[in-house]
C-alpha atoms as a PDB file:
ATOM      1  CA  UNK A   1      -3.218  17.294   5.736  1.00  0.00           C
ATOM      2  CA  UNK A   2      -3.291  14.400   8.514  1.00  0.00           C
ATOM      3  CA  UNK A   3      -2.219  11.089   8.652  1.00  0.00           C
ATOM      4  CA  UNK A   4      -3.120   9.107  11.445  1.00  0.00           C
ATOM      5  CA  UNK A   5      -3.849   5.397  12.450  1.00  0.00           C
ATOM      6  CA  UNK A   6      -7.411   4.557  11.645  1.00  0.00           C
ATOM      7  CA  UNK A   7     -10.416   3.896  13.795  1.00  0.00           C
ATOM      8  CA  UNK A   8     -13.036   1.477  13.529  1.00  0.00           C
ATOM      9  CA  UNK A   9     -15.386   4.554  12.665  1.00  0.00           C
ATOM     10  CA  UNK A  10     -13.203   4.789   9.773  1.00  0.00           C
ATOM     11  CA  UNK A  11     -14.033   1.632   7.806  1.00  0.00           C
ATOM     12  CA  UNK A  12     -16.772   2.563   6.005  1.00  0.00           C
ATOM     13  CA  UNK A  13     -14.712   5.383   4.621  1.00  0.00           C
ATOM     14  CA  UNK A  14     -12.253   2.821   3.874  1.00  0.00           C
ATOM     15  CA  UNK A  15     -13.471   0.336   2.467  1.00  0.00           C
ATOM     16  CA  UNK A  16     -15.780   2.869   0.644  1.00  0.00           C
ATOM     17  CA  UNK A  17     -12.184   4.365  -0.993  1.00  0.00           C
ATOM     18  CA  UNK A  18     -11.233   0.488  -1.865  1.00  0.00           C
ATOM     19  CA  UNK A  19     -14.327  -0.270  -3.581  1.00  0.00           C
ATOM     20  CA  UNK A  20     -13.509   2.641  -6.007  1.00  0.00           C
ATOM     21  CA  UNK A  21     -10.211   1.258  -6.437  1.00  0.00           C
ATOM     22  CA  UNK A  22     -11.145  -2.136  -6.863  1.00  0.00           C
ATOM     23  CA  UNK A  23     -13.374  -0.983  -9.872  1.00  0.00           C
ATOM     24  CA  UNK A  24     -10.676   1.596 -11.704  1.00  0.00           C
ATOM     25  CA  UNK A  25      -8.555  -1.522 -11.470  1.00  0.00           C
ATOM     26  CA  UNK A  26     -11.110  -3.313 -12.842  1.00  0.00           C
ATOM     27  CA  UNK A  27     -11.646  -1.036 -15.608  1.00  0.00           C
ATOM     28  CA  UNK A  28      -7.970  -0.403 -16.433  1.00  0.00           C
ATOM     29  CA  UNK A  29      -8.458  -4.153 -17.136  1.00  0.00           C
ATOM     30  CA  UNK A  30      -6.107  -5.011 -14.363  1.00  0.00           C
ATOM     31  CA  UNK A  31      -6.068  -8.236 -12.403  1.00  0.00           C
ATOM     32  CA  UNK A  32      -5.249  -7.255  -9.372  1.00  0.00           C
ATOM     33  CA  UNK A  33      -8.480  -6.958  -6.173  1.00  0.00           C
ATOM     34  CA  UNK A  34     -10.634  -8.814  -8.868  1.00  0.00           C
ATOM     35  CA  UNK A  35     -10.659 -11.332  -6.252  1.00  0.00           C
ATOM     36  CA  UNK A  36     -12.541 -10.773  -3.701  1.00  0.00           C
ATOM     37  CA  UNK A  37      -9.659  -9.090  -1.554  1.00  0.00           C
ATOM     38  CA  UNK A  38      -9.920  -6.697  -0.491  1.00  0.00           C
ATOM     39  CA  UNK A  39     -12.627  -6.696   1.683  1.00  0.00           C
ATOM     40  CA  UNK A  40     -14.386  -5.400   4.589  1.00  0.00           C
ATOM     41  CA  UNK A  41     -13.321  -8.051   6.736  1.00  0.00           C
ATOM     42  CA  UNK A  42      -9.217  -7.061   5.613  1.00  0.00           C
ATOM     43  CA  UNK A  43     -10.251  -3.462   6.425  1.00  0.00           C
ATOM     44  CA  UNK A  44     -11.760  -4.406  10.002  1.00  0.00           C
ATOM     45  CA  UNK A  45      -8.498  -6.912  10.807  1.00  0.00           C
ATOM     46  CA  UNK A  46      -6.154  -3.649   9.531  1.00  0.00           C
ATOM     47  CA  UNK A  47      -7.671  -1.437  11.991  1.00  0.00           C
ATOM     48  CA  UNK A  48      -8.171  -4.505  14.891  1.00  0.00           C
ATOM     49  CA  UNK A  49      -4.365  -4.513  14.289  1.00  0.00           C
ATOM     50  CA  UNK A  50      -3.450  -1.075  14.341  1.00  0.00           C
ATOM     51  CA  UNK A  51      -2.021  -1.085  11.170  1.00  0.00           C
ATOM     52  CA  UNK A  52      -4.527   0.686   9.205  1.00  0.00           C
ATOM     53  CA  UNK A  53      -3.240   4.612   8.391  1.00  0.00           C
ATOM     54  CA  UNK A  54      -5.965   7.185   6.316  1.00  0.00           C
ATOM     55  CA  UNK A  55      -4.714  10.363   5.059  1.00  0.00           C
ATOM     56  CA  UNK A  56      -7.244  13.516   5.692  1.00  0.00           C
ATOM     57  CA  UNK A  57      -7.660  16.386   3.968  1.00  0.00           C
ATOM     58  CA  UNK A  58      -9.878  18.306   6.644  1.00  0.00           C
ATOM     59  CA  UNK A  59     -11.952  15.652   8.002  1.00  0.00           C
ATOM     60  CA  UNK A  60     -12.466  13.665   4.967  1.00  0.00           C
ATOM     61  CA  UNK A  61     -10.337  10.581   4.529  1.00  0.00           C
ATOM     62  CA  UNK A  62      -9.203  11.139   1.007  1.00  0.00           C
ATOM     63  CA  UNK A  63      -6.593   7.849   0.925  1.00  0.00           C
ATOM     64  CA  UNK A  64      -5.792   4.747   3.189  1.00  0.00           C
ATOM     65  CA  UNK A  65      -3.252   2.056   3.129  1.00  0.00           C
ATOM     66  CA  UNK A  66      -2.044  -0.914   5.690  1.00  0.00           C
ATOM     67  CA  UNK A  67       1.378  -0.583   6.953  1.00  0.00           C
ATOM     68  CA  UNK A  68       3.548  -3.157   8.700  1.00  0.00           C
ATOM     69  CA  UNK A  69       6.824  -3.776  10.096  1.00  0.00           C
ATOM     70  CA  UNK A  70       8.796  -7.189   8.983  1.00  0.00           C
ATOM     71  CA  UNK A  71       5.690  -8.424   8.104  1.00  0.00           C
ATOM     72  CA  UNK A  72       5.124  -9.885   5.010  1.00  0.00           C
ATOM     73  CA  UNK A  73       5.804 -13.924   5.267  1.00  0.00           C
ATOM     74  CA  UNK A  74       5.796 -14.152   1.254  1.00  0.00           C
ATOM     75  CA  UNK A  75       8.391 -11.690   0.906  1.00  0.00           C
ATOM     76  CA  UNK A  76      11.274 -14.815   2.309  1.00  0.00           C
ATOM     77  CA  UNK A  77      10.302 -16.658  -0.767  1.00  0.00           C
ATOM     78  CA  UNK A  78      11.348 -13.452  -2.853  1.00  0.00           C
ATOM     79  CA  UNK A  79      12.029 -14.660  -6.686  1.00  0.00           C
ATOM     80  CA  UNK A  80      14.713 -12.377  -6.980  1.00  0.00           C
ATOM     81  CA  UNK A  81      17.100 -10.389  -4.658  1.00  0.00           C
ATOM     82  CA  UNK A  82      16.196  -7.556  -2.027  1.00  0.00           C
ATOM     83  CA  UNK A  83      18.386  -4.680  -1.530  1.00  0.00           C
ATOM     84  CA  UNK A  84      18.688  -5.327   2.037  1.00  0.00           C
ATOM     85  CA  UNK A  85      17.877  -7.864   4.842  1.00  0.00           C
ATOM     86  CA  UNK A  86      17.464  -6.139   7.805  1.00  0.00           C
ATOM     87  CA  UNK A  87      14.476  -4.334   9.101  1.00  0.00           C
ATOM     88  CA  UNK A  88      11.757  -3.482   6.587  1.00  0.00           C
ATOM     89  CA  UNK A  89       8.356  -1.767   6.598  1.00  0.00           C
ATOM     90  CA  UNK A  90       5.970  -2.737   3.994  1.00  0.00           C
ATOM     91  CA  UNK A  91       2.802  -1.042   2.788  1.00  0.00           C
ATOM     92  CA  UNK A  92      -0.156  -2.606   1.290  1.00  0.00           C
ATOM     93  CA  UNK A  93      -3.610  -1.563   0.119  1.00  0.00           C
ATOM     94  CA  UNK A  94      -2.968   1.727  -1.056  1.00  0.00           C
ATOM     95  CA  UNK A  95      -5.918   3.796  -2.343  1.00  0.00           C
ATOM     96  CA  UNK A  96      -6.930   7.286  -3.197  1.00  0.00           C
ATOM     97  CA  UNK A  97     -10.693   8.249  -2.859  1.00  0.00           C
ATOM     98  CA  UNK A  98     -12.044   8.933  -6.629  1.00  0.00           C
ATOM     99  CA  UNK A  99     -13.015  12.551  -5.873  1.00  0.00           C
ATOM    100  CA  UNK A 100      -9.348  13.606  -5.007  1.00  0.00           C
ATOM    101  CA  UNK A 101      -7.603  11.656  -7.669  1.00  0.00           C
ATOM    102  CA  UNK A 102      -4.945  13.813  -9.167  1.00  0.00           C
ATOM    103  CA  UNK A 103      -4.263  16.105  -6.574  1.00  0.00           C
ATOM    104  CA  UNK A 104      -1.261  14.732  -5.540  1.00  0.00           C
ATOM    105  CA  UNK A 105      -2.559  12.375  -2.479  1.00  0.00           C
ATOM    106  CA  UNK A 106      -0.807   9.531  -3.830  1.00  0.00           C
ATOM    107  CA  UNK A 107       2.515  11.129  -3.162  1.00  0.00           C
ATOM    108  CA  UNK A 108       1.419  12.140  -0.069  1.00  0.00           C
ATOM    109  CA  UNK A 109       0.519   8.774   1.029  1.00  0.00           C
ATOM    110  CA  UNK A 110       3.763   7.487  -0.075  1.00  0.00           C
ATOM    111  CA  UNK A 111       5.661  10.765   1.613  1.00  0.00           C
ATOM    112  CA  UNK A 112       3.740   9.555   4.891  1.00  0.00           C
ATOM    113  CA  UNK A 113       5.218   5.920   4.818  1.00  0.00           C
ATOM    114  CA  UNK A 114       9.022   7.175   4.430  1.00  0.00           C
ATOM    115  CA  UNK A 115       7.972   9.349   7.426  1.00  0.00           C
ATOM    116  CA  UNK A 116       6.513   6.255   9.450  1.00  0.00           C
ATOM    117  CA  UNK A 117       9.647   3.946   8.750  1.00  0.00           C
ATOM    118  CA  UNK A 118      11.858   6.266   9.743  1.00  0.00           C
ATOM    119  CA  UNK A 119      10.149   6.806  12.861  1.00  0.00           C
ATOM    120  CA  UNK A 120      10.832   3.707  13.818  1.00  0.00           C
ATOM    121  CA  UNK A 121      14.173   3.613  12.618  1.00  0.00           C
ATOM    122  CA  UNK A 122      13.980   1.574   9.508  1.00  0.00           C
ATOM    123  CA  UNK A 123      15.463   2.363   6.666  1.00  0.00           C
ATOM    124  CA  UNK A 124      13.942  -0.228   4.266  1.00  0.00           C
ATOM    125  CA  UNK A 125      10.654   0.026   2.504  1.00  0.00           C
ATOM    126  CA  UNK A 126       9.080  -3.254   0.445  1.00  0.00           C
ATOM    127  CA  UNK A 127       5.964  -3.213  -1.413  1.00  0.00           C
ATOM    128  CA  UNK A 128       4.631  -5.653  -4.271  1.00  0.00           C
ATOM    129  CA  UNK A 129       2.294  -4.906  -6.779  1.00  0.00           C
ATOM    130  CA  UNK A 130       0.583  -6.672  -9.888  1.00  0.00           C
ATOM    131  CA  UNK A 131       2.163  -6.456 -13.380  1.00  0.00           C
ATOM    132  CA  UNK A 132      -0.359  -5.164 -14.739  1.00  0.00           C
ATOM    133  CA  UNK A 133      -1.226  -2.360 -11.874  1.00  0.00           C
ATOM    134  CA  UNK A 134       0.028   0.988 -14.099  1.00  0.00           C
ATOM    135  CA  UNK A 135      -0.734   3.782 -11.167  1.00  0.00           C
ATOM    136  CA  UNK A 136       1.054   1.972  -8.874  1.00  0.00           C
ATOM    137  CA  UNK A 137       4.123   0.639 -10.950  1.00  0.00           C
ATOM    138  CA  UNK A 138       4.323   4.872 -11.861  1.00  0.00           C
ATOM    139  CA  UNK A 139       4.611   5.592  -8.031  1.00  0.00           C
ATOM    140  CA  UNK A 140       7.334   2.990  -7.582  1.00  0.00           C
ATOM    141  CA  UNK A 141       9.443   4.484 -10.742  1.00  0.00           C
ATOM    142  CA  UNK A 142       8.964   7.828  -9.308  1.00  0.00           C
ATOM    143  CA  UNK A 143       9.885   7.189  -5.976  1.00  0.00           C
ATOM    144  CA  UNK A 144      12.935   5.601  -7.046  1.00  0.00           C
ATOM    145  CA  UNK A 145      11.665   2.253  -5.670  1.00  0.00           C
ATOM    146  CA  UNK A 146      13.784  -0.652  -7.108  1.00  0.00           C
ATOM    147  CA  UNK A 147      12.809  -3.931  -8.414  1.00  0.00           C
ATOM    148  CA  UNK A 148      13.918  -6.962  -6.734  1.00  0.00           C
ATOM    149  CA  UNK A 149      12.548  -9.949  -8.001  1.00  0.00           C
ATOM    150  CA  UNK A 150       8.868 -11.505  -8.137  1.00  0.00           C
ATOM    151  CA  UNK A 151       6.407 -12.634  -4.760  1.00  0.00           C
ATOM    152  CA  UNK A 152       3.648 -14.831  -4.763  1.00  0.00           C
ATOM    153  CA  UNK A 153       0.273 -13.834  -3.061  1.00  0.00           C
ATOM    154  CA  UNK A 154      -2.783 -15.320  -3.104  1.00  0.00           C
ATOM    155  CA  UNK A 155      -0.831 -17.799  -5.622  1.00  0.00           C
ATOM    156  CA  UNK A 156      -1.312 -14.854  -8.264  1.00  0.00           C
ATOM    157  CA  UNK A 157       2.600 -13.390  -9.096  1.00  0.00           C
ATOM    158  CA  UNK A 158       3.069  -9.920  -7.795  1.00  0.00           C
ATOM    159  CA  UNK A 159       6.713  -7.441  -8.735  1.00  0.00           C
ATOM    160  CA  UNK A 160       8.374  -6.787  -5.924  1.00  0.00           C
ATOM    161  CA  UNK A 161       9.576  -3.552  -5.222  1.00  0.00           C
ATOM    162  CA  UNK A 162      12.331  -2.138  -2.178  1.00  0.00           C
ATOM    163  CA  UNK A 163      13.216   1.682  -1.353  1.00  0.00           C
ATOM    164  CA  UNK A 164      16.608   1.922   1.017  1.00  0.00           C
ATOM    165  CA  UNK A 165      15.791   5.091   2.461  1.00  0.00           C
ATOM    166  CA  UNK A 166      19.265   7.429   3.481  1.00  0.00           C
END
């Protein structure tokens, strides 16, 4: 298994894996991507900004996800209380390519993001997700994320979520 920063011959493949997401949301009757966001455009700024990471199994980019550091301008106005307020990396986008659903990718992903964050010495991890997003609010419990409070983006309510990692 790699994971590695993505390249611009990756965002087909990307956005390819979103698109499938974006629809099993859809079907799960969730809100959240029903928006138009993600798009292509959000996949092609990721990569322009070096923040766009796939995971590989082989050579086939089985999951993706955007990961930044102190970079989430919503996250100040934070209806709630984070665990910490120093350094953070937060995570966005996450996806897992229909065909290797269930394998266990997911927690790779996430495994891959602790990794990242502490090699750069941070050892806080925020994410948000919607309320009614049931795959990912599973990943947060079992990850022993913690809830902190609620975030606003795209003026649509999001739970926000922080791991201090030891």
């Amino acid at each position: 298994m790699i994971f590695r920063r993505a390249t611009i011959s990756d965002a087909n493949a990307i956005w390819n894996i979103l698109e499938q997401a974006i629809e099993r949301r859809k079907l799960e009757r969730s809100n959240q991507w029903q928006d138009g966001y993600p798009n292509i455009d959000v996949v092609k700024s990721d990569i322009k900004k070096s923040v766009a990471y796939v995971l590989l199994e082989g050579s086939v980019i089985v999951g993706y996800t955007a990961i930044l550091i102190n970079d989430e301008p919503e996250y100040e106005k934070l209806q709630g209380t984070w665990l910490s307020n120093g350094d953070y990396v937060v995570f966005h986008r996450v996806a897992i390519s229909e065909d290797y659903l269930g394998r266990g990718y997911a927690n790779q992903l996430m495994k891959q993001i602790e990794k990242f964050a502490l090699a750069q010495n941070i050892f806080s991890i925020k994410a948000d997700t919607n309320f009614d997003n049931t795959a990912m609010l599973r990943i947060f419990k079992k990850f022993n994320y913690s809830y902190c409070g609620t975030v606003y983006l795209r003026n649509s309510p999001r739970r926000a979520y922080e791991k201090v990692l030891i």
